[in-house]
Structures are given as C-alpha cells and as structure tokens.
C-alpha atoms as a PDB file:
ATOM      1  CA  UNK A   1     -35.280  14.169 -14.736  1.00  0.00           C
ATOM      2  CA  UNK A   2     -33.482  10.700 -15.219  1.00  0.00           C
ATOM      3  CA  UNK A   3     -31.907   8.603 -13.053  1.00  0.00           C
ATOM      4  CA  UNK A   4     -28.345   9.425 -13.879  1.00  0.00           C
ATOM      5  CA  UNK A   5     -29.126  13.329 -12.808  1.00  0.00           C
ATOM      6  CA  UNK A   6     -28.929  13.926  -8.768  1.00  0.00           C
ATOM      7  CA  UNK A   7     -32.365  14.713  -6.990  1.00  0.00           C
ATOM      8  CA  UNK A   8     -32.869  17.614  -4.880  1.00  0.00           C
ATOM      9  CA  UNK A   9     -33.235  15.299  -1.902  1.00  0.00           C
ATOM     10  CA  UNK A  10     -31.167  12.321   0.225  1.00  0.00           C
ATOM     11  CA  UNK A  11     -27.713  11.155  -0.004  1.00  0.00           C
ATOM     12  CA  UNK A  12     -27.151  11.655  -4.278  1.00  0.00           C
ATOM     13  CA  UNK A  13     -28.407  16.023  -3.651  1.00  0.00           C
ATOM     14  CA  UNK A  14     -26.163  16.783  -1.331  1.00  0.00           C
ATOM     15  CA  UNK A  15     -23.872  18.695  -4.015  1.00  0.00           C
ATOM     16  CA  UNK A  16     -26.864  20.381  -5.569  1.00  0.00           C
ATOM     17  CA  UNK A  17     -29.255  20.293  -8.084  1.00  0.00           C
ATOM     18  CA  UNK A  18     -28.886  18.635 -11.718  1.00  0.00           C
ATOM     19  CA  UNK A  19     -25.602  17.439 -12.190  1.00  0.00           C
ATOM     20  CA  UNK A  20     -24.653  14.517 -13.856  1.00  0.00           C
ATOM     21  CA  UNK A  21     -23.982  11.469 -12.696  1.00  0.00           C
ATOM     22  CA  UNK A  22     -21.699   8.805 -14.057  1.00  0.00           C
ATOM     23  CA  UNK A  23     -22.302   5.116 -13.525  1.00  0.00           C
ATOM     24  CA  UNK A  24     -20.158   4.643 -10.473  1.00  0.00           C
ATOM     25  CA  UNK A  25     -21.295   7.529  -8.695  1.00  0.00           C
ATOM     26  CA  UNK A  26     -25.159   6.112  -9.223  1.00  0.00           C
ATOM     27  CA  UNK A  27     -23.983   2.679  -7.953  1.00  0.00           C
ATOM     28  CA  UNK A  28     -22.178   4.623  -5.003  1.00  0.00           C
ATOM     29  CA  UNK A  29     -25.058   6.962  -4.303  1.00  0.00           C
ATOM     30  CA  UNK A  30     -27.225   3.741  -4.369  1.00  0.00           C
ATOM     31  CA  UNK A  31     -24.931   1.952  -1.644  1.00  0.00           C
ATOM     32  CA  UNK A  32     -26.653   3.750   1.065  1.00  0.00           C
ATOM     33  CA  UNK A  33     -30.015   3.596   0.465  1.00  0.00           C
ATOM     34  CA  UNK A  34     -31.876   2.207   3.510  1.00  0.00           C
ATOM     35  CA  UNK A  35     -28.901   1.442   5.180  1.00  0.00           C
ATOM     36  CA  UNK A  36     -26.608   2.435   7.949  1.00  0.00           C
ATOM     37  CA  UNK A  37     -23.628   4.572   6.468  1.00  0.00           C
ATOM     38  CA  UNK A  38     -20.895   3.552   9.078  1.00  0.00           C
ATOM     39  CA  UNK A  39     -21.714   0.147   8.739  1.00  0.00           C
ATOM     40  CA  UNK A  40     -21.773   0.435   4.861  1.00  0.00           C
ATOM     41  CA  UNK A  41     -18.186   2.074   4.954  1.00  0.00           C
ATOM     42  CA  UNK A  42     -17.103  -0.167   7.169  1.00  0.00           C
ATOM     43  CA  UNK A  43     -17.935  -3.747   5.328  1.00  0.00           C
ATOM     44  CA  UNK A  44     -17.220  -1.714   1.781  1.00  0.00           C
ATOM     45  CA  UNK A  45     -13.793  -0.719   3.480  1.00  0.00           C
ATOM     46  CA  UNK A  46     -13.214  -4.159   4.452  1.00  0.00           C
ATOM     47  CA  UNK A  47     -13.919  -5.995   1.400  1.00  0.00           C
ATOM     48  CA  UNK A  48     -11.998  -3.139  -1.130  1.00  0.00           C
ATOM     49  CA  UNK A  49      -8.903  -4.019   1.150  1.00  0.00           C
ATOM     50  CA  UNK A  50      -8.862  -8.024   1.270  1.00  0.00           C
ATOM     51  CA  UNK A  51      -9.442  -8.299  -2.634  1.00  0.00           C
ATOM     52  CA  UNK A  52      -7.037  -5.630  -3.752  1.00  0.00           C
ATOM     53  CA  UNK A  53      -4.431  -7.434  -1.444  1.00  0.00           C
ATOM     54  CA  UNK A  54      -4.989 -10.973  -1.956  1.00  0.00           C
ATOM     55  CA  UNK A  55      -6.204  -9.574  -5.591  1.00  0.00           C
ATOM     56  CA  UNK A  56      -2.558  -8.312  -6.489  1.00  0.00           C
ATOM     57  CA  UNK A  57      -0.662 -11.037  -4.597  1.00  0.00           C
ATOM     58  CA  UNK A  58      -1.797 -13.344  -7.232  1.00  0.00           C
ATOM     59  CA  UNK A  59      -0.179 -12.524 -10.252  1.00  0.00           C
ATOM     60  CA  UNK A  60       2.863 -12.996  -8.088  1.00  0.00           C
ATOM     61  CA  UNK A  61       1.634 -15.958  -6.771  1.00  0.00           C
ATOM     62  CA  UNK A  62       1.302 -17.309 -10.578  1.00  0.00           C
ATOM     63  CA  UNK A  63       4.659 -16.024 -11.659  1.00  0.00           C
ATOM     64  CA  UNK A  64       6.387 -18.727  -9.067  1.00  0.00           C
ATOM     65  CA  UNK A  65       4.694 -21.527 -11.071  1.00  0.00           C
ATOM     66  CA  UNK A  66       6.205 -20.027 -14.759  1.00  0.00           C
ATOM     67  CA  UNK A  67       9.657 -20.936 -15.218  1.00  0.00           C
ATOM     68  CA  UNK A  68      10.119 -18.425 -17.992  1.00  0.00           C
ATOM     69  CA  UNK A  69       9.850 -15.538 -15.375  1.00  0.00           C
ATOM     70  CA  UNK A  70      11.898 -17.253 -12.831  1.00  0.00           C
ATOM     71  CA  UNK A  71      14.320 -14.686 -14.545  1.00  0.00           C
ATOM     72  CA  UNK A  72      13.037 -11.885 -12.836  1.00  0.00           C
ATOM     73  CA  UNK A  73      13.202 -13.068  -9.062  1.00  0.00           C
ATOM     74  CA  UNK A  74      15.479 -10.956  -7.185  1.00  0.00           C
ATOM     75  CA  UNK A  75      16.335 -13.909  -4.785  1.00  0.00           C
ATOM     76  CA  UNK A  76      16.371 -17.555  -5.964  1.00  0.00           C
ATOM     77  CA  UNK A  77      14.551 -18.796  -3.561  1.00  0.00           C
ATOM     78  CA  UNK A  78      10.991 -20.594  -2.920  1.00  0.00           C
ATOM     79  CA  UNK A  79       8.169 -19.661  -0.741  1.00  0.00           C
ATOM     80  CA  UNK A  80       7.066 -23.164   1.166  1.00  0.00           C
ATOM     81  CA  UNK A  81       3.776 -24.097   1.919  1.00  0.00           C
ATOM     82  CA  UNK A  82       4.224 -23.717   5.287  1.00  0.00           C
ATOM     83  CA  UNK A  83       5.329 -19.877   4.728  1.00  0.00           C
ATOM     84  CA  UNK A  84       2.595 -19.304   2.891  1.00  0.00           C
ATOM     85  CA  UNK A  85       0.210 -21.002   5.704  1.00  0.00           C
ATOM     86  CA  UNK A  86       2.074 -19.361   8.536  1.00  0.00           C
ATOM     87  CA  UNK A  87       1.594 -15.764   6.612  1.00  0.00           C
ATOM     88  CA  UNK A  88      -1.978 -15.972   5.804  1.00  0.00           C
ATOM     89  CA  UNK A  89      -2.518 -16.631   9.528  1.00  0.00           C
ATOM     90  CA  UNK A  90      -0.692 -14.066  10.814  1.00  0.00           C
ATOM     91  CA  UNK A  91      -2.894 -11.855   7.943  1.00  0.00           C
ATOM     92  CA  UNK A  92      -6.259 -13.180   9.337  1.00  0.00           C
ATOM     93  CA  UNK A  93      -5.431 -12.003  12.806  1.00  0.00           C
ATOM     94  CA  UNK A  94      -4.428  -8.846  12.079  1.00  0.00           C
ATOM     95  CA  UNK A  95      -7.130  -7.885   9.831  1.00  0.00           C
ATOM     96  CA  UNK A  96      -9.762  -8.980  11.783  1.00  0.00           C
ATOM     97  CA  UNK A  97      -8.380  -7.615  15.493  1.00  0.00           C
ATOM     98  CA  UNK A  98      -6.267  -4.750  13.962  1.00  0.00           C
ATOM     99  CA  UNK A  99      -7.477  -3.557  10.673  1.00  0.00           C
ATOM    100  CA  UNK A 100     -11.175  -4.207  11.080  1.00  0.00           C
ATOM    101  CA  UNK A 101     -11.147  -2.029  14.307  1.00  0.00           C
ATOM    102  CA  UNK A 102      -9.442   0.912  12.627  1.00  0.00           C
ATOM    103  CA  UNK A 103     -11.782   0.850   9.437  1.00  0.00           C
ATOM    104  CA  UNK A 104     -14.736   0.721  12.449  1.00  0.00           C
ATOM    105  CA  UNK A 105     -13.428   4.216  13.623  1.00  0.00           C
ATOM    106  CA  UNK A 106     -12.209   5.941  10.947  1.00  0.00           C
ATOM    107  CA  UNK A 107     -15.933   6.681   9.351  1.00  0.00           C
ATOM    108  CA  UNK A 108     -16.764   9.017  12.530  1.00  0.00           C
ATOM    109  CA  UNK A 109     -13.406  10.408  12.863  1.00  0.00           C
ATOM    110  CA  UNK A 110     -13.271  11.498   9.507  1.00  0.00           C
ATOM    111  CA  UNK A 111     -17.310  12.675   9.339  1.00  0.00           C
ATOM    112  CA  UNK A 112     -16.144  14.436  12.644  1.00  0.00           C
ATOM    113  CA  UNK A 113     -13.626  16.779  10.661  1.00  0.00           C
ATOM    114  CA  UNK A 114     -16.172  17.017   7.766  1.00  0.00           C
ATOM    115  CA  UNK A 115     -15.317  14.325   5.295  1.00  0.00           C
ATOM    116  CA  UNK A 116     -18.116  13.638   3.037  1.00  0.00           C
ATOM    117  CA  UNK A 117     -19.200  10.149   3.168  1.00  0.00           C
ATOM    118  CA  UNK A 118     -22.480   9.826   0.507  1.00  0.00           C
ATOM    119  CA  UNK A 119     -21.926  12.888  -1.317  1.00  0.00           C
ATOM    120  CA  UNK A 120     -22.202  12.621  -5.255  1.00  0.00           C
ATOM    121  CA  UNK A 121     -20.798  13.674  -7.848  1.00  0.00           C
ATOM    122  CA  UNK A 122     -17.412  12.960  -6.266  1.00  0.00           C
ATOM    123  CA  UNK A 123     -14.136  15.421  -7.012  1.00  0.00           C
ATOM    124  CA  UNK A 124     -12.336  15.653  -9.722  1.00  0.00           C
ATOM    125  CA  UNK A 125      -9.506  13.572 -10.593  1.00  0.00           C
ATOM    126  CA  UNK A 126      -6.912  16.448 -10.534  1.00  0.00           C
ATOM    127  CA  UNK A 127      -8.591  17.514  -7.302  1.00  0.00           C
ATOM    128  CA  UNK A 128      -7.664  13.716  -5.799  1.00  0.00           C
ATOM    129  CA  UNK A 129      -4.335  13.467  -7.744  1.00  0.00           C
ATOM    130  CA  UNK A 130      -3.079  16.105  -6.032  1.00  0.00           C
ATOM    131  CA  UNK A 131      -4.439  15.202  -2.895  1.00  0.00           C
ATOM    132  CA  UNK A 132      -3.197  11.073  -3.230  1.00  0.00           C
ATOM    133  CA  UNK A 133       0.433  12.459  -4.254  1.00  0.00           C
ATOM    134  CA  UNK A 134       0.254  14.658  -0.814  1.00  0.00           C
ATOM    135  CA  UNK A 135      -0.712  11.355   1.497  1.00  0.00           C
ATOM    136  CA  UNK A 136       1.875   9.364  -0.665  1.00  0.00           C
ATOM    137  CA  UNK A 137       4.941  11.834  -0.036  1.00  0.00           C
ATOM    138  CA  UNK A 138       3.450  11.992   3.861  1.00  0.00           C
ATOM    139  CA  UNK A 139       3.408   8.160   3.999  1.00  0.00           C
ATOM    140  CA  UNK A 140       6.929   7.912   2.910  1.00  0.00           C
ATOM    141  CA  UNK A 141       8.352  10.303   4.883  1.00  0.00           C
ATOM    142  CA  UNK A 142       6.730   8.967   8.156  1.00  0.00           C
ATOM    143  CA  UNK A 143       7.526   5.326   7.120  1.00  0.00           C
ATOM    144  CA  UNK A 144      11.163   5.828   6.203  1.00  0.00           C
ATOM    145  CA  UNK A 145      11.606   7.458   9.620  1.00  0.00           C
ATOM    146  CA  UNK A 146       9.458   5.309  11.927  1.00  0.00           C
ATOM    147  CA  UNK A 147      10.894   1.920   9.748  1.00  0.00           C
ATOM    148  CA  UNK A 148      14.757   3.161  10.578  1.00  0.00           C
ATOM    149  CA  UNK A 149      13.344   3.493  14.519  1.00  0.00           C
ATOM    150  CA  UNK A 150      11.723   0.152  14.582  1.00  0.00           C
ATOM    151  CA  UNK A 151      15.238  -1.614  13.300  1.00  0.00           C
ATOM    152  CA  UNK A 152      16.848  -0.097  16.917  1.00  0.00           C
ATOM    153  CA  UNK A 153      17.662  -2.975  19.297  1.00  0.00           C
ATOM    154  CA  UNK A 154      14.485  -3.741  21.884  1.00  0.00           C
ATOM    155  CA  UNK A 155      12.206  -2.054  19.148  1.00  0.00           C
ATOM    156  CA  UNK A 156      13.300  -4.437  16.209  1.00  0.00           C
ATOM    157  CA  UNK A 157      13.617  -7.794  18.850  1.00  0.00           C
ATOM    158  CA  UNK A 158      10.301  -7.224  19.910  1.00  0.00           C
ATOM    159  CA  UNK A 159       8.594  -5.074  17.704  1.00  0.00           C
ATOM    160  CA  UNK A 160       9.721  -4.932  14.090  1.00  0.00           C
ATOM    161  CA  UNK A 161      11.543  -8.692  14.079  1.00  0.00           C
ATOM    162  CA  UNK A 162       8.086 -10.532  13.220  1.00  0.00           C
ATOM    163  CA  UNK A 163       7.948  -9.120   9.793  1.00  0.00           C
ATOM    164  CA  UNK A 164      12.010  -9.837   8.840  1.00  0.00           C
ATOM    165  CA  UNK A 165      10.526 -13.899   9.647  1.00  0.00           C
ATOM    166  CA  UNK A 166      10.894 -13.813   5.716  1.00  0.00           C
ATOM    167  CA  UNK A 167      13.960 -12.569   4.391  1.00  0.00           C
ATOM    168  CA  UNK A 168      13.450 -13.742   0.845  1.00  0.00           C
ATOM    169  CA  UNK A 169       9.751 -11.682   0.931  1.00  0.00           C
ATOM    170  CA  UNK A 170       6.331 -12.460  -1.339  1.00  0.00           C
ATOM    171  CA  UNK A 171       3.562 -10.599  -1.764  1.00  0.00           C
ATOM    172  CA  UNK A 172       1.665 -11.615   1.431  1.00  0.00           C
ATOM    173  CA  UNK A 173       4.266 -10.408   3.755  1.00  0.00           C
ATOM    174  CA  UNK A 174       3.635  -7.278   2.827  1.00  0.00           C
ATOM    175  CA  UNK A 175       1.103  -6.455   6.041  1.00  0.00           C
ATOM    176  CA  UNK A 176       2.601  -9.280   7.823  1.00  0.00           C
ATOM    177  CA  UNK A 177       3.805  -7.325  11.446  1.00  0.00           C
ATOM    178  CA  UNK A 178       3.622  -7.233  14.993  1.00  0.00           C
ATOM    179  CA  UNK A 179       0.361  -5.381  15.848  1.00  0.00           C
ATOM    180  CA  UNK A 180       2.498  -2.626  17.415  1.00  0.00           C
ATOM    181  CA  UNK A 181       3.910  -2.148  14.178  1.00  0.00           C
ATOM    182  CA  UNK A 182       1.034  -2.120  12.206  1.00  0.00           C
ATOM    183  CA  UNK A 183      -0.352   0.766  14.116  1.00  0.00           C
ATOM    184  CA  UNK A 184       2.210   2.680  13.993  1.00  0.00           C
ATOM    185  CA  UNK A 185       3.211   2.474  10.132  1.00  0.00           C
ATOM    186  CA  UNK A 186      -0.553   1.912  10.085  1.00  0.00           C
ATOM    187  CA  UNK A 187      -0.519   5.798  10.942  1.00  0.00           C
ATOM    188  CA  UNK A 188       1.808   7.077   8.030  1.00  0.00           C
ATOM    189  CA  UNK A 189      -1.058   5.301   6.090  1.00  0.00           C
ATOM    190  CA  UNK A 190      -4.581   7.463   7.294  1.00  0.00           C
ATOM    191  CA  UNK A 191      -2.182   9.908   8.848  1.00  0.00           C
ATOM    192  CA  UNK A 192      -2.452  11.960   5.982  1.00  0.00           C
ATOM    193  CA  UNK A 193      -5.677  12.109   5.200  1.00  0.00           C
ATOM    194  CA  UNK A 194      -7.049  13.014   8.766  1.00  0.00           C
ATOM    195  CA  UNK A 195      -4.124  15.787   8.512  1.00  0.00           C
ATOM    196  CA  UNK A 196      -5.676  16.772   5.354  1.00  0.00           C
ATOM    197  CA  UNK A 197      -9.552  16.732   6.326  1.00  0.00           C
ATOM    198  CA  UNK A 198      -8.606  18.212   9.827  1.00  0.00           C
ATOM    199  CA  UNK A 199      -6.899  21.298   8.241  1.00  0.00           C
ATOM    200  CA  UNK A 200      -9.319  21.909   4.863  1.00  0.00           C
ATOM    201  CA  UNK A 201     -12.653  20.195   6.417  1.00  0.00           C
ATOM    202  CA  UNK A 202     -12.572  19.358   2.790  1.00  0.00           C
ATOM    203  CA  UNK A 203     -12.219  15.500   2.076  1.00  0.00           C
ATOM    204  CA  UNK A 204     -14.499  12.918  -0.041  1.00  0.00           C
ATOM    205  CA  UNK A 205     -13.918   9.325   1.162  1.00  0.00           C
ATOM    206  CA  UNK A 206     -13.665   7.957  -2.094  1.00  0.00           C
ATOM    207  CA  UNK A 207     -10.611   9.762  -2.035  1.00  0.00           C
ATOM    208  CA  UNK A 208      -9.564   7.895   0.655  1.00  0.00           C
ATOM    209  CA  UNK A 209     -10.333   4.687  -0.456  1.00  0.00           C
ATOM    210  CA  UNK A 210      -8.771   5.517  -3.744  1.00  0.00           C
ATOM    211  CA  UNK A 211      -5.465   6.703  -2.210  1.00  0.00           C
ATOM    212  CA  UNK A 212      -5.300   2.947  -0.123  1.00  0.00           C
ATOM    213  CA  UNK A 213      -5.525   0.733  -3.076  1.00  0.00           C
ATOM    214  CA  UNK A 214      -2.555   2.586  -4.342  1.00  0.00           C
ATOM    215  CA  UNK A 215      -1.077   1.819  -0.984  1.00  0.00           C
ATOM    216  CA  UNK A 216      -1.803  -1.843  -0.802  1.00  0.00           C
ATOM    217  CA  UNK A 217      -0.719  -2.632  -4.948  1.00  0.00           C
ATOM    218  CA  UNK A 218       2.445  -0.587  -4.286  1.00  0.00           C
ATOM    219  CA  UNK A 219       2.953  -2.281  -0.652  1.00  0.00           C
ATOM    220  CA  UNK A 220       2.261  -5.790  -2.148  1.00  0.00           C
ATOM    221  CA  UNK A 221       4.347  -4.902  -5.504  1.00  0.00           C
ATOM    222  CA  UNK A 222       7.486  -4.078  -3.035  1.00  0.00           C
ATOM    223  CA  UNK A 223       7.400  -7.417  -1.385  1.00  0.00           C
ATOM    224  CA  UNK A 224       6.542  -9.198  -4.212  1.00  0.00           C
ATOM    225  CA  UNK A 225      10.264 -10.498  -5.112  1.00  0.00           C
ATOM    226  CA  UNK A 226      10.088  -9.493  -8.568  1.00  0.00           C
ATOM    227  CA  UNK A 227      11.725  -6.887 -10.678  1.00  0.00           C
ATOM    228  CA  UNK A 228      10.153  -7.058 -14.299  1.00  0.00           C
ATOM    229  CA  UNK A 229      11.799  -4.847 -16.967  1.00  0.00           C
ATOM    230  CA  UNK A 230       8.269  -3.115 -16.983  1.00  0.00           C
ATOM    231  CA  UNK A 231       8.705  -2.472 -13.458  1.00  0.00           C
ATOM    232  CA  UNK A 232       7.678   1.318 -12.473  1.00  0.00           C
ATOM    233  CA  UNK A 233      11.165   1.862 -11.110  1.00  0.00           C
ATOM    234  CA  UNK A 234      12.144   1.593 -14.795  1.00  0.00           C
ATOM    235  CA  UNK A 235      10.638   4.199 -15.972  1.00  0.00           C
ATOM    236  CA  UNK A 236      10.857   6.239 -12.804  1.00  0.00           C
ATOM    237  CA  UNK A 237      14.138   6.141 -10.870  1.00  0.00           C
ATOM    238  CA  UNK A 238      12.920   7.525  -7.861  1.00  0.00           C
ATOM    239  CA  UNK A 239      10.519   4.645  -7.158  1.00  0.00           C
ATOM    240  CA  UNK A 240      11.963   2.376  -5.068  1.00  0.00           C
ATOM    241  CA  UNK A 241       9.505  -1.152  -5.777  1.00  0.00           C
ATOM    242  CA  UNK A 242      10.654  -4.280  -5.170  1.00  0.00           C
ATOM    243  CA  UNK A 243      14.141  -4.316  -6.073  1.00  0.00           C
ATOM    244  CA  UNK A 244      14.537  -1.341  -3.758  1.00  0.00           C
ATOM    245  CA  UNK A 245      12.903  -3.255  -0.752  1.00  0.00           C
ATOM    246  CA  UNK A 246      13.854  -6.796  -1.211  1.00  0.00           C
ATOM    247  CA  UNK A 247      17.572  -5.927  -0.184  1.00  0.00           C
ATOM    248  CA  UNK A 248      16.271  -4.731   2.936  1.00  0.00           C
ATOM    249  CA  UNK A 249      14.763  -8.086   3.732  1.00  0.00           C
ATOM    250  CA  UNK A 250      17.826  -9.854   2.945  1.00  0.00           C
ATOM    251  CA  UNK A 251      19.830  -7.977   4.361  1.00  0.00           C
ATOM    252  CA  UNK A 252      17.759  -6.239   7.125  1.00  0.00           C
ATOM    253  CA  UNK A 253      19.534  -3.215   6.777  1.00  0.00           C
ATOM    254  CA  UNK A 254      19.675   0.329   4.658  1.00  0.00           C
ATOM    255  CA  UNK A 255      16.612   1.136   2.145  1.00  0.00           C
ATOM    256  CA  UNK A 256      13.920   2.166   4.483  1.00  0.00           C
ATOM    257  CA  UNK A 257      11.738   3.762   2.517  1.00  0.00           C
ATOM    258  CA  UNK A 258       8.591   2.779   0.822  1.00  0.00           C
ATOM    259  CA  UNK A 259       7.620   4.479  -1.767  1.00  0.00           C
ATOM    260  CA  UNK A 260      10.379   6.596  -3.017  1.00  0.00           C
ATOM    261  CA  UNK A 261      14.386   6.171  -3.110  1.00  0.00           C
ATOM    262  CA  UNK A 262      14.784  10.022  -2.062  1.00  0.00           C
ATOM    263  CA  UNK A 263      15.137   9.585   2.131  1.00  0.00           C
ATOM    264  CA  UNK A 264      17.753   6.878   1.725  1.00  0.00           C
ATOM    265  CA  UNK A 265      19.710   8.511  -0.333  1.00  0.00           C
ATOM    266  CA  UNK A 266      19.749  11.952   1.349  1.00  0.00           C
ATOM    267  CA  UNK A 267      20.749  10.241   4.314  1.00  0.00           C
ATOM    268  CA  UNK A 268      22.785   7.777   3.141  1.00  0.00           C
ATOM    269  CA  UNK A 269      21.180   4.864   3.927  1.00  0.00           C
ATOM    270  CA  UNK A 270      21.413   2.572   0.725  1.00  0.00           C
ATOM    271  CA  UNK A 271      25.278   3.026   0.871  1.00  0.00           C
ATOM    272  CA  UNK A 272      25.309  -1.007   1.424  1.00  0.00           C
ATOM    273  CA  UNK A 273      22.646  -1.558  -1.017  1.00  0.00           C
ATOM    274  CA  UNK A 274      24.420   0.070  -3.808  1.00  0.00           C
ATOM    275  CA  UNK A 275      27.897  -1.681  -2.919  1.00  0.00           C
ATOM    276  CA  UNK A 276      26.174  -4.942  -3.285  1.00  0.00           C
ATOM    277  CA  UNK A 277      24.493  -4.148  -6.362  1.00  0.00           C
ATOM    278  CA  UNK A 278      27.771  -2.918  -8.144  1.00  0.00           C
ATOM    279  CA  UNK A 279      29.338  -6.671  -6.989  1.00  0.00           C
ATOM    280  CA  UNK A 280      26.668  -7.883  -8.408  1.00  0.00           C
ATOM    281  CA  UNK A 281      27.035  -6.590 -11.832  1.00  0.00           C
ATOM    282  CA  UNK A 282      30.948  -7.203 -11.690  1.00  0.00           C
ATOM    283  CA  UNK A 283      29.956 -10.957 -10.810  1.00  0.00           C
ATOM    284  CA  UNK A 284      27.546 -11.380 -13.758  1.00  0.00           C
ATOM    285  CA  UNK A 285      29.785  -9.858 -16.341  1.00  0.00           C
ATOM    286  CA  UNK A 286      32.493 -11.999 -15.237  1.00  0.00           C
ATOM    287  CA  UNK A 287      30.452 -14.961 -15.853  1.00  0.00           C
ATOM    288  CA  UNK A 288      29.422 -13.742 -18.917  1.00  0.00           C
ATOM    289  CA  UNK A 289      32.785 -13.159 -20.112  1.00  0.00           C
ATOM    290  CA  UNK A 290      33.736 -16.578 -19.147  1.00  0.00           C
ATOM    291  CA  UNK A 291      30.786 -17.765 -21.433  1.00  0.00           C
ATOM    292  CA  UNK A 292      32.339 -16.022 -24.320  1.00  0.00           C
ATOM    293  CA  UNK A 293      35.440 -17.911 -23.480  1.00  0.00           C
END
C-alpha cells in the first residue's frame, strides 16, 4: 500500500480503509505524529492566524507607498508611524492574552461535541462550502446586531470607542478592540461552528480553520481603505468590503454590518451612508464639468 493511501491504524485510518490521500491531507495526517494534538492545534491555530493577518495587511501596506493607486483610497489620508506602532501593540496584547487563550480552549470544546481533529481524508469542498456560507451568514447577523449595541452610549465610551481611535482605518485595525469587544464579536466568529458541531456532532476542524482565514482576509480587506475596481463588492452588490465599512469609521455611524449590505438596508441603517455617497458623486461631476470648461 503506498504512502498516499490511509493505514488501517492511528490518526490517517480513522475514516477507513484505502482511500486516497492528497498531499495536504498526508502533510496534515503527518502533523500529529508523536505529538500532543491540543498543543498541535493550538500553535498551528496560532500561526495560520498571525500570517494570514499580517499576510493580507501587506499588500495594503504596499499600496500606500504606490502613488498610482493612491486613486483608490477611500479617504485621503496617511497612516503615521506612530498609528501603525500604537496598532501593532494593541494587536500583540490581544493576541497573546485574548486570542491565544480562546484557540487554547476551543480544541476540547469542539472534540467535546465530536469535531474531528486528525481525521483524514477531510470533507468535501461542497460539504465545507455549504457549511463556511452557514458560519458567514451567522457571523453577520450576530455582528451587525451586537456592532449597533456596542455604538450605545456607556457601551461605545467604554467598550467599542478603542477601535473608532482610527477613523481613517488600515488593515491592522481590523482586530484592533477593547478585549470586551473582542469576545463578544469574537463569538459571532466560532459561534457558528460550535452551533454547528453541537447540533450535527458532525464537524472537521479544517473546516474551521478554513472558514477563519476567510474571516480574517475579508475582516482585514474591510479596513483596508481601499476600493479597487476589482473589488468583490463589484461584482457582488451585496458585499459590503471596504467601501461599505470605511464610512462607518469616518463617520461612526450607520453600516454595521460585516460581511453583507443586507441588515443595513432592511433596517435602514445606511440611510446616511447613501446620502453622502450621492453628494459625493454630485461633487465630482461638478468638478468634472468645470474641467470641461
């Protein structure tokens, strides 16, 4: 039998006899050989989320050094040094006292409900696109509605405040909160999936892991201060992205919502939003109607 097909023993068996393995799901299978599972999950956990975030920031990062894109900021304004220091160690705490706990207990509260951990081959991808699009429409229905609480007197002064420090955004702000608030929106995050494994007992963490790097490149994308013209929310008008979310941090008001434009505009909160869009338009092609003059 080679080494690409799963034995009938250990971790890479445990979904039977003779199926094939691809190369990732070897090199997964392989991650927990001789060692201790929660404290594999934990560090893997740990390290997927600091280079997907810092990872995606990046580009972003980059784009402020181009002038040709300088185009596509939403606000013409510059992120300072000491913005940029002041954010990363604001980051640092968090991960490492906030974060880092939470990836520590998740493993056994998940394994509890009867998440599989080592298990090979892993699901399908329809299996986890159907399953990703579930925690996404979960995550933005608990963050529109725990985001609007948060912006309610004593909870925004001494809750939700900390992250509107920036009100022209970049990338890093993205996880930059009060620790209150990070375990709280935190929640909307791995609520779903401990919903989902709780009530089916039916969960592979890959899944998991696969459904927060979505999270974190949309999260950092929406504070990232861009809008590109190949921008998602081009091609799909009911993504908010960063256009969507970078009025709310100017304005700190209406646009709640994370992923998708849908709770805003059922309850009428991008009213203000779309008012200052339309002057904005009016006040471009009046200055481009002067040029032609």
């Amino acid at each position: 039998m080679s080494n690409a097909t799963v034995a009938g023993s250990g971790a890479a068996g445990a979904f039977g006899q003779g199926a094939e393995l691809n190369l990732l799901e070897q090199w997964w299978s392989a991650m927990f050989e001789g060692r201790d599972e929660w404290l594999v999950i934990t560090v893997f956990s740990l390290v997927v989320h600091e280079v997907v975030y810092f990872g995606r920031f990046l580009p972003f990062w980059l784009c402020d050094h181009i002038p040709a894109l300088r185009k596509y900021k939403i606000q013409d304004k510059d992120t300072t040094p000491a913005q940029l220091w002041k954010c990363f160690k604001g980051l640092m705490f968090s991960h490492t006292f906030i974060q880092l706990p939470l990836m520590m207990l998740f493993h056994p509260t998940g394994k509890m409900f009867g998440m599989k951990i080592t298990e090979v081959p892993f699901p399908g991808w329809q299996e986890m696109a159907v399953q990703v699009g579930l925690f996404m429409v979960f995550e933005d229905a608990f963050h529109y509605w725990f985001h609007r609480a948060l912006h309610y007197g004593p909870l925004y002064r001494y809750i939700h405040k900390q992250h509107h420090e920036f009100s022209t955004p970049f990338g890093l702000t993205a996880e930059y909160a009060h620790p209150i608030e990070i375990l709280i929106l935190g929640t909307g995050t791995i609520g779903g999936p401990l919903l989902w494994v709780m009530a089916t007992g039916d969960m592979h963490i890959f899944t998991v892991l696969t459904w927060i790097v979505l999270r974190l490149l949309q999260t950092v994308d929406s504070h990232s201060g861009y809008d590109f013209p190949w921008s998602l929310r081009h091609f799909l008008p009911i993504w908010a992205g960063a256009e969507h979310h970078d009025y709310h941090h100017m304005a700190f008001v209406n646009n709640f919502s994370t992923s998708f434009r849908w709770w805003d505009y059922l309850c009428g909160t991008d009213t203000k939003f779309h008012a200052w869009k339309h002057n904005q338009a009016a006040e471009k092609a009046l200055q481009e109607a002067k040029k032609a003059n």
